[in-house]
N, C-alpha and C. Protein backbone atom coordinates (compact mmCIF):
# COMPACT_ATOMS: atom_id res chain seq x y z
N UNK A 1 -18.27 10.32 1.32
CA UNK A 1 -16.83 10.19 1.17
C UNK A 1 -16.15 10.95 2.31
N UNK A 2 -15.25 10.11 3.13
CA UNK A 2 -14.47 10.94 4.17
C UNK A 2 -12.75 11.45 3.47
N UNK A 3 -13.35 12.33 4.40
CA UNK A 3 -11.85 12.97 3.43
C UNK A 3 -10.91 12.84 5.19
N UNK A 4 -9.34 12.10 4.62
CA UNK A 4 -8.19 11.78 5.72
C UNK A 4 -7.07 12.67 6.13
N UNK A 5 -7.07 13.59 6.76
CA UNK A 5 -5.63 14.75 7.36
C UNK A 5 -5.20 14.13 7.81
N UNK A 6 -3.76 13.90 7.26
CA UNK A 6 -2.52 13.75 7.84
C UNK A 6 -2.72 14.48 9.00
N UNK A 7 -1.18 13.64 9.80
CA UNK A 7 -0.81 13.95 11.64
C UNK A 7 0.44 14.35 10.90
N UNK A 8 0.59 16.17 10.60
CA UNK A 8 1.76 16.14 10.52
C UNK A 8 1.57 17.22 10.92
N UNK A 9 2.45 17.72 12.19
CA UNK A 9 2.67 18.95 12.75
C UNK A 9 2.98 20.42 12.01
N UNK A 10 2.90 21.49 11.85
CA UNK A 10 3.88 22.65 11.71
C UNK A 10 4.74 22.52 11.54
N UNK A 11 5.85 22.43 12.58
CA UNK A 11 7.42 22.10 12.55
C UNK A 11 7.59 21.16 11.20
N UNK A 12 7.13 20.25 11.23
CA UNK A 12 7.14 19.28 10.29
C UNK A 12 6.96 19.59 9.10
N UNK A 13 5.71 20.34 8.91
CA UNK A 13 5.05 20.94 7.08
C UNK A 13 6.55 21.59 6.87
N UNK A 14 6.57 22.37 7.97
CA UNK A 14 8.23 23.31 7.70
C UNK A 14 9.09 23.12 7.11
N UNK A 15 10.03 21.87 7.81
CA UNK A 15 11.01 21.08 7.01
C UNK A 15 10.64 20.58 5.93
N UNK A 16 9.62 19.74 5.61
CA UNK A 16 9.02 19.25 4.48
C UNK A 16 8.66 20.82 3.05
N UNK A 17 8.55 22.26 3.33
CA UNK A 17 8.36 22.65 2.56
C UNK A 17 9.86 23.42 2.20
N UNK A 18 11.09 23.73 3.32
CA UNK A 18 12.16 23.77 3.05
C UNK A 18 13.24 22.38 2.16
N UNK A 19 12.73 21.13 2.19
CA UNK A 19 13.21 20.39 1.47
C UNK A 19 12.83 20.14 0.21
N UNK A 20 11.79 20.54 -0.22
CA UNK A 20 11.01 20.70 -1.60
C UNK A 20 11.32 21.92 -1.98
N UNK A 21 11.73 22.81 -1.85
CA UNK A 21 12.12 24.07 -1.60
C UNK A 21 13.51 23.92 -2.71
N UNK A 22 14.45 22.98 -1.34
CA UNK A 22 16.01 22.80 -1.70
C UNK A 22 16.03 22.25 -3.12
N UNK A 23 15.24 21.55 -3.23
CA UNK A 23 15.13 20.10 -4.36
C UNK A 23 14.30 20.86 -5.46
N UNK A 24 13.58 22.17 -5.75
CA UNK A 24 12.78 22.14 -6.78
C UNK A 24 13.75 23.11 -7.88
N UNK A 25 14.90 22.13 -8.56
CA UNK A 25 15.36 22.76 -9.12
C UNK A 25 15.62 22.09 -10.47
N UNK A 26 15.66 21.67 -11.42
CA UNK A 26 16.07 20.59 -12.75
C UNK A 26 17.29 20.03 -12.37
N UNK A 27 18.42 21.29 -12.12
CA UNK A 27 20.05 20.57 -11.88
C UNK A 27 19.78 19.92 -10.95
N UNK A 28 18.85 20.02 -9.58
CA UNK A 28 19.77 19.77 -7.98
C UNK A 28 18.63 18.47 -8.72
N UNK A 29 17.22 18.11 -9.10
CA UNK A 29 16.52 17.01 -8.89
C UNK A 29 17.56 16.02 -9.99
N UNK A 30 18.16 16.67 -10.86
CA UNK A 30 18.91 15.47 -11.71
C UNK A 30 20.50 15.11 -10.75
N UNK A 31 21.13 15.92 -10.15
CA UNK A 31 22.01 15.52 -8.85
C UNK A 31 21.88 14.62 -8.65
N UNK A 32 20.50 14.94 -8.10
CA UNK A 32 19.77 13.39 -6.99
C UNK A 32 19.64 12.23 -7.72
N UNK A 33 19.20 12.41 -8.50
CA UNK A 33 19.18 11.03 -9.92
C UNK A 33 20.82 10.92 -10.28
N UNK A 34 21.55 11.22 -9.86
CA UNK A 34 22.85 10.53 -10.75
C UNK A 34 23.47 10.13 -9.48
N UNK A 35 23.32 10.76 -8.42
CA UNK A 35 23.90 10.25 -7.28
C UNK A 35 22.81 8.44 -6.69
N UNK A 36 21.74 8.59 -6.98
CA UNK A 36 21.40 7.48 -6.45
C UNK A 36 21.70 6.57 -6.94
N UNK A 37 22.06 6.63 -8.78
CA UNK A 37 22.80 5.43 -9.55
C UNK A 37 24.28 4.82 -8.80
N UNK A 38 25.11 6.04 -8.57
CA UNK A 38 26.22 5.87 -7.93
C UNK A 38 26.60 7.15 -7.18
N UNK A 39 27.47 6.24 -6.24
CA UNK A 39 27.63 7.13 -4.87
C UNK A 39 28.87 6.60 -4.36
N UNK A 40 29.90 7.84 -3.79
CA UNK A 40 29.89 9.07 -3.69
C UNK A 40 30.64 9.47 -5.42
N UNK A 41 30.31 10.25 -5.31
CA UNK A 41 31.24 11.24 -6.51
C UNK A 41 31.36 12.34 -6.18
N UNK A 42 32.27 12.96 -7.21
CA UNK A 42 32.87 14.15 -6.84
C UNK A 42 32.49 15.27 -8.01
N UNK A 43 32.46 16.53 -7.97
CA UNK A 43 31.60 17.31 -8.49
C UNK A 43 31.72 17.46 -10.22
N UNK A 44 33.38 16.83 -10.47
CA UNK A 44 33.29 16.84 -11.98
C UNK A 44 32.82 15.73 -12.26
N UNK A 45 32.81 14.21 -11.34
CA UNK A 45 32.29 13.32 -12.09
C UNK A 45 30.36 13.41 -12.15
N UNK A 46 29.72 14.44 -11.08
CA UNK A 46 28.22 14.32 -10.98
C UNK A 46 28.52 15.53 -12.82
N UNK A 47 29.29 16.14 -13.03
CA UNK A 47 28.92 17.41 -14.05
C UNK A 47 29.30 16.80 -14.87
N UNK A 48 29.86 15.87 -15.22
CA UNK A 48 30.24 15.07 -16.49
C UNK A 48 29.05 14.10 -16.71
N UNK A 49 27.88 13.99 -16.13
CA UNK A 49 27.18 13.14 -15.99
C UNK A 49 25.74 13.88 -15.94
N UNK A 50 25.55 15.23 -16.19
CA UNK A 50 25.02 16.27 -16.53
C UNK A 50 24.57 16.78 -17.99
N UNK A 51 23.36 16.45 -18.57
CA UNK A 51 22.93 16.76 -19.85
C UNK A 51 21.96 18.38 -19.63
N UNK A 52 22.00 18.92 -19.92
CA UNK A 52 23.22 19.56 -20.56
C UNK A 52 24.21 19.52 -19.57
N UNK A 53 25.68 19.90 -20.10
CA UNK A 53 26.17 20.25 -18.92
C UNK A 53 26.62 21.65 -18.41
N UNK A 54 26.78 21.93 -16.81
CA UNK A 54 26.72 23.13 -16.26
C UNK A 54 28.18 23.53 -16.02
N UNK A 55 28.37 25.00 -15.60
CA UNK A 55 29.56 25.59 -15.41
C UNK A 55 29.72 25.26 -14.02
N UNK A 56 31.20 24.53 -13.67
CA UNK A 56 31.64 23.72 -12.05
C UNK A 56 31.23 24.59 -11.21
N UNK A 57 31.50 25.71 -11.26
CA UNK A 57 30.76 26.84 -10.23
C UNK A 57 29.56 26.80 -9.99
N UNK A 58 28.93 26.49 -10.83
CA UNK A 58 27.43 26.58 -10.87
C UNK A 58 26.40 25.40 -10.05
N UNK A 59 27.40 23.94 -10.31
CA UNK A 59 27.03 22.56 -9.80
C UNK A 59 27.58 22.92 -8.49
N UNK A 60 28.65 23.81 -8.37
CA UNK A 60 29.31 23.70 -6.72
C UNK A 60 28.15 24.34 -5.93
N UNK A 61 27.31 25.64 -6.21
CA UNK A 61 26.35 26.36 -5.58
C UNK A 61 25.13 25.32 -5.23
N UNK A 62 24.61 24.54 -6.41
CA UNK A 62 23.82 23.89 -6.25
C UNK A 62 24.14 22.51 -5.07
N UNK A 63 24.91 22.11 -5.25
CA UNK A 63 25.39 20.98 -4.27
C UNK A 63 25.52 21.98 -2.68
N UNK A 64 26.03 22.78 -2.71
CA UNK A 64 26.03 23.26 -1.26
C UNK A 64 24.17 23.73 -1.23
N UNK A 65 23.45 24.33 -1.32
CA UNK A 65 22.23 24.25 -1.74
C UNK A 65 21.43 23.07 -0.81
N UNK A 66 21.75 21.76 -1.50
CA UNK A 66 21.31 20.74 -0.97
C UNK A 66 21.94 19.96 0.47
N UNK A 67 23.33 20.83 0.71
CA UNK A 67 23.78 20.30 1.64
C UNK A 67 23.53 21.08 2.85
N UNK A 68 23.46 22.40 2.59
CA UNK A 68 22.86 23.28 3.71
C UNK A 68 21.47 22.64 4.29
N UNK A 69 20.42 22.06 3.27
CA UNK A 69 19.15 20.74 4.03
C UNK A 69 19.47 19.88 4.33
N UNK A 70 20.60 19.16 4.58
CA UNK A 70 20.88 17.91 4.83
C UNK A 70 20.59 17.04 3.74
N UNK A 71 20.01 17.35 2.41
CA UNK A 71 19.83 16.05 1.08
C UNK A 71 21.03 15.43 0.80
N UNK A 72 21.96 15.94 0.69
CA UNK A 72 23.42 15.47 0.26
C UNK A 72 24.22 15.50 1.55
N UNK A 73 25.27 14.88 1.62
CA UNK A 73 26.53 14.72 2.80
C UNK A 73 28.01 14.71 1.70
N UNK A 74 28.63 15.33 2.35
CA UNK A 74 29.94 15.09 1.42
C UNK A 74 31.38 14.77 2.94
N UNK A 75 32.44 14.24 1.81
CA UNK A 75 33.63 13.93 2.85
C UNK A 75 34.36 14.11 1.70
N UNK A 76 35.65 14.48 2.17
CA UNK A 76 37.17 14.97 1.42
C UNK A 76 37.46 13.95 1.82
N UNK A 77 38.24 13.50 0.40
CA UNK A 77 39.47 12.95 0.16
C UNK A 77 40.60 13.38 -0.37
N UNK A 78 41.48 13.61 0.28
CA UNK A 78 42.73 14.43 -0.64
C UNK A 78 42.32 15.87 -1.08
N UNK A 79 42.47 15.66 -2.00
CA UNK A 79 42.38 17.74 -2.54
C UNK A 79 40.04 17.52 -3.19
N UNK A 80 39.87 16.63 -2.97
CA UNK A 80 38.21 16.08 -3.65
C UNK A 80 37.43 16.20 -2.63
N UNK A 81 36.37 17.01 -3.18
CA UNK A 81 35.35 16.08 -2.22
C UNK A 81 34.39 15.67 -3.13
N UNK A 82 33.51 14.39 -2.04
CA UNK A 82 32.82 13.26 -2.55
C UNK A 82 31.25 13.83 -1.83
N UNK A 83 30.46 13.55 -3.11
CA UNK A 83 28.99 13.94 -2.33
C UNK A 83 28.25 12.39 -2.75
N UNK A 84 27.11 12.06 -1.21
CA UNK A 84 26.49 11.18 -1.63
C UNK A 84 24.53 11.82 -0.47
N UNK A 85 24.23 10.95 -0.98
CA UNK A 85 22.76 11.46 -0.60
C UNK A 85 22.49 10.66 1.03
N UNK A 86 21.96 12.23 1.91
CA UNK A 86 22.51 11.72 3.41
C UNK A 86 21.41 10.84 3.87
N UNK A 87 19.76 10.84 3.35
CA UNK A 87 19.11 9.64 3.60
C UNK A 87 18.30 9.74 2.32
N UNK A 88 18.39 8.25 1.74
CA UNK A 88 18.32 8.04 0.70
C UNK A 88 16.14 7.91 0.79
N UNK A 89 15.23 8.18 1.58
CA UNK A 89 14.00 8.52 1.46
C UNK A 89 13.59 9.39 0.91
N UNK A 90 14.63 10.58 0.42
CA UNK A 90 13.59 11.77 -0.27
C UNK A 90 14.00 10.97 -1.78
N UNK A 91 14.54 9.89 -2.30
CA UNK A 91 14.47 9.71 -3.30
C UNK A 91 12.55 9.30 -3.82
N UNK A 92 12.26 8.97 -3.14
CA UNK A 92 10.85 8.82 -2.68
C UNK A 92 9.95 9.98 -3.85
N UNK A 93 10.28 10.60 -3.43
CA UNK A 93 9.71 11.72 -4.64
C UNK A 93 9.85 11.70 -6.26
N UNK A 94 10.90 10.52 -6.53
CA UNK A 94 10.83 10.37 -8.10
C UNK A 94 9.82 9.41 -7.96
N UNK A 95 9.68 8.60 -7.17
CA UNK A 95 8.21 7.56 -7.48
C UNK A 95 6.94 8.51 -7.36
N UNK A 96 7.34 9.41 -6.39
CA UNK A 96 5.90 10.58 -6.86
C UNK A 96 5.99 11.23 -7.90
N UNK A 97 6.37 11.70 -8.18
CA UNK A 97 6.58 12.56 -9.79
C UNK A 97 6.23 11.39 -11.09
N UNK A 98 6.72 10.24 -10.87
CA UNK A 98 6.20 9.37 -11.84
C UNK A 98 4.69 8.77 -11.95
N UNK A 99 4.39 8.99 -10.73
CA UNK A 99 2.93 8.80 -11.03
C UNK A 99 1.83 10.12 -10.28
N UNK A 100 2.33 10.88 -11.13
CA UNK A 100 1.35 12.26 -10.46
C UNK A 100 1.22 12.72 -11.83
N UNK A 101 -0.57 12.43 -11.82
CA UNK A 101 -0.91 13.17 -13.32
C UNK A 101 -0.64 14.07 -13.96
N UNK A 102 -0.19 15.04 -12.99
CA UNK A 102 -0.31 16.40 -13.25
C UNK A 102 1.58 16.60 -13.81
N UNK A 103 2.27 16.03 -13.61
CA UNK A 103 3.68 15.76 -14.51
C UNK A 103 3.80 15.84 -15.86
């Protein structure tokens, strides 16, 4: 049996373990799940959409969180801002989590 290593650089494992990093949280991975249903929203409509739901302060930390990695992008409108997911490939990881035994 041959066993296959990935071609993935350092630099690379890097970002890849800072974005799993950003994302290994219940609130920020369910974010990501309510934002990929619909997009953009704004932070009371992602917390109204939140089982349980969290204190706005609390969803605001977490959303900047994900936006400091680049997972989320947001734009103001008026006195709002709107968050939506800035490339929609790390959704990629709920198809891993769904089929990883160890879940």
């Amino acid at each position: 049996m041959t066993q296959t290593r990935r071609n993935i650089n350092a630099k690379q494992l890097e970002k890849v373990a800072e974005v799993l990093k950003a994302i290994s949280h219940p609130i920020r991975l369910a974010v990501l799940e309510i934002l990929e249903a619909a997009e953009p929203l704004s932070v009371s409509e992602i917390r109204e959409q939140l089982v349980p739901e969290v204190e706005q302060s609390l969803l605001s930390h977490h959303l900047v969180k994900l936006k400091d990695k680049g997972i989320v992008c947001s734009t103001k409108k008026g006195k709002y801002i709107y968050y939506s997911i800035c490339d929609r490939q790390i959704l990629k990881i709920f198809d891993c989590m769904e089929n990883c035994s160890f879940v």
